[in-house]
Protein backbone atom coordinates (compact mmCIF):
# COMPACT_ATOMS: atom_id res chain seq x y z
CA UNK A 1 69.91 159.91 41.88
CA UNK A 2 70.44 156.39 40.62
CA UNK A 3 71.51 155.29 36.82
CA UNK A 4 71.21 152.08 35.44
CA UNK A 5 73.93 150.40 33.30
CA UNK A 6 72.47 147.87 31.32
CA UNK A 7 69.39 147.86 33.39
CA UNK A 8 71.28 145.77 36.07
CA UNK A 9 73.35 148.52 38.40
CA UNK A 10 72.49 151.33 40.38
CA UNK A 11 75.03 154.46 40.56
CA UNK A 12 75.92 153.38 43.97
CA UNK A 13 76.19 149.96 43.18
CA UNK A 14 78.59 150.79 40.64
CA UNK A 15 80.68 153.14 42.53
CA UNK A 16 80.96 150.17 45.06
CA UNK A 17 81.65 147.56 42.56
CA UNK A 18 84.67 149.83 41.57
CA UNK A 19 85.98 150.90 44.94
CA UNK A 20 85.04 154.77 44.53
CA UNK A 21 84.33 157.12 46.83
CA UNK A 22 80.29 157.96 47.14
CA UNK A 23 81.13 161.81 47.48
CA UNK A 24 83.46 161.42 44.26
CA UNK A 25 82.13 161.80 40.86
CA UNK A 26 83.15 158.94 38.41
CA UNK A 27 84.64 159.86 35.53
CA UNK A 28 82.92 157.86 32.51
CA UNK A 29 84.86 159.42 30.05
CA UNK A 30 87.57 157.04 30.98
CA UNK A 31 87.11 153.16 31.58
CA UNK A 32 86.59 151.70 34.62
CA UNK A 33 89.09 148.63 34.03
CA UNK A 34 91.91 148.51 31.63
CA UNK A 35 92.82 145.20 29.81
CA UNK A 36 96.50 144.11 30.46
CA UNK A 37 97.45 145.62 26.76
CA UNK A 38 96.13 149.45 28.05
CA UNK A 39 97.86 148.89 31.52
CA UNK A 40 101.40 148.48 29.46
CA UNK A 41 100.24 151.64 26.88
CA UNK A 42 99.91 153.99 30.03
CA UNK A 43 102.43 152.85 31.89
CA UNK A 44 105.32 151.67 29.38
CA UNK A 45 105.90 148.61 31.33
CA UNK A 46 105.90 144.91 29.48
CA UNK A 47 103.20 142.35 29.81
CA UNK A 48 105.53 140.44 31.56
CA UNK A 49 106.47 143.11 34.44
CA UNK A 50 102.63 143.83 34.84
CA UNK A 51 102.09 139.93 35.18
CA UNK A 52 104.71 139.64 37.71
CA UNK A 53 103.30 142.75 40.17
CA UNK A 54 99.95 141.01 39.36
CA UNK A 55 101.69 137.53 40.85
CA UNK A 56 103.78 139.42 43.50
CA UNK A 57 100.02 140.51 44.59
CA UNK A 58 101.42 144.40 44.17
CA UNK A 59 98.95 145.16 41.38
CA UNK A 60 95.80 143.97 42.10
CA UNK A 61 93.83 142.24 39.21
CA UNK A 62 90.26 141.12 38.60
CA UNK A 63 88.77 138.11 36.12
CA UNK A 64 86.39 138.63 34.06
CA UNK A 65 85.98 135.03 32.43
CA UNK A 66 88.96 134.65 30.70
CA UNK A 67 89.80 138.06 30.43
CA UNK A 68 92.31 139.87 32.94
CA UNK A 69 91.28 143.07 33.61
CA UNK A 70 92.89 145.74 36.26
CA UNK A 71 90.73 148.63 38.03
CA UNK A 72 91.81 152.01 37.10
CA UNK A 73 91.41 153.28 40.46
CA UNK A 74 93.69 149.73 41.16
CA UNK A 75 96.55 151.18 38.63
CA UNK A 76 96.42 154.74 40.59
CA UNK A 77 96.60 153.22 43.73
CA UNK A 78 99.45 151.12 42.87
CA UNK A 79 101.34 154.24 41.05
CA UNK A 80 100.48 156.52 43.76
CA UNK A 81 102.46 154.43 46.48
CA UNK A 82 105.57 153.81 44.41
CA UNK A 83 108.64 155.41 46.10
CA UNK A 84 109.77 158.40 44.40
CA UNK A 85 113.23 158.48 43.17
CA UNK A 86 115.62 160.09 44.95
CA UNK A 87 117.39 163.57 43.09
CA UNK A 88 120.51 163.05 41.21
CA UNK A 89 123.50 164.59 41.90
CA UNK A 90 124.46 167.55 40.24
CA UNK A 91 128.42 166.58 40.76
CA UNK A 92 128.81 170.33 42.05
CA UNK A 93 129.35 169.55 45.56
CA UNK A 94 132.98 168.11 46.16
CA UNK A 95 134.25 165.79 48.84
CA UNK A 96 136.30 167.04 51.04
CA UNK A 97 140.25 165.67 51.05
């Protein structure tokens, strides 16, 4: 079934403006793109650090006039590929001599 938002979108259209799934539901409790100032909040990076992945091209960002705004799907994309960090050592284990 199709919804319009503000009379101009279908819920397909949407989904596809987005980059979501047809066969997953959007979540509209949660917005769709974050402003650079929400992007730091969740992540606890600096405007400057989320400027430079936007420049680097790592973090994709979208333009809406003047405003820079980043997809959330974008920002879980871009977490999800990170590398994870490798487990500390525990210092139990002792070279041999």
């Amino acid at each position: 079934m199709d919804i319009e938002f503000n009379g101009k979108y279908s819920h397909d259209c949407l989904r596809k403006a987005v980059g979501v799934s047809l066969m997953q539901p959007i979540d509209l409790t949660k917005p769709l793109a974050l402003s650079i100032e929400e992007v730091c909040s969740l992540t606890g990076l600096v405007r400057t650090k989320i400027y430079s992945l936007i420049g680097s091209g790592e973090l994709i960002a979208r333009k809406i006039g003047k405003r820079t705004v980043i997809l959330r799907t974008d920002l879980e994309t871009w977490l999800g590929g990170l590398q994870p960090c490798p487990p500390k050592s525990t210092g139990t284990s002792k070279s041999p001599i």
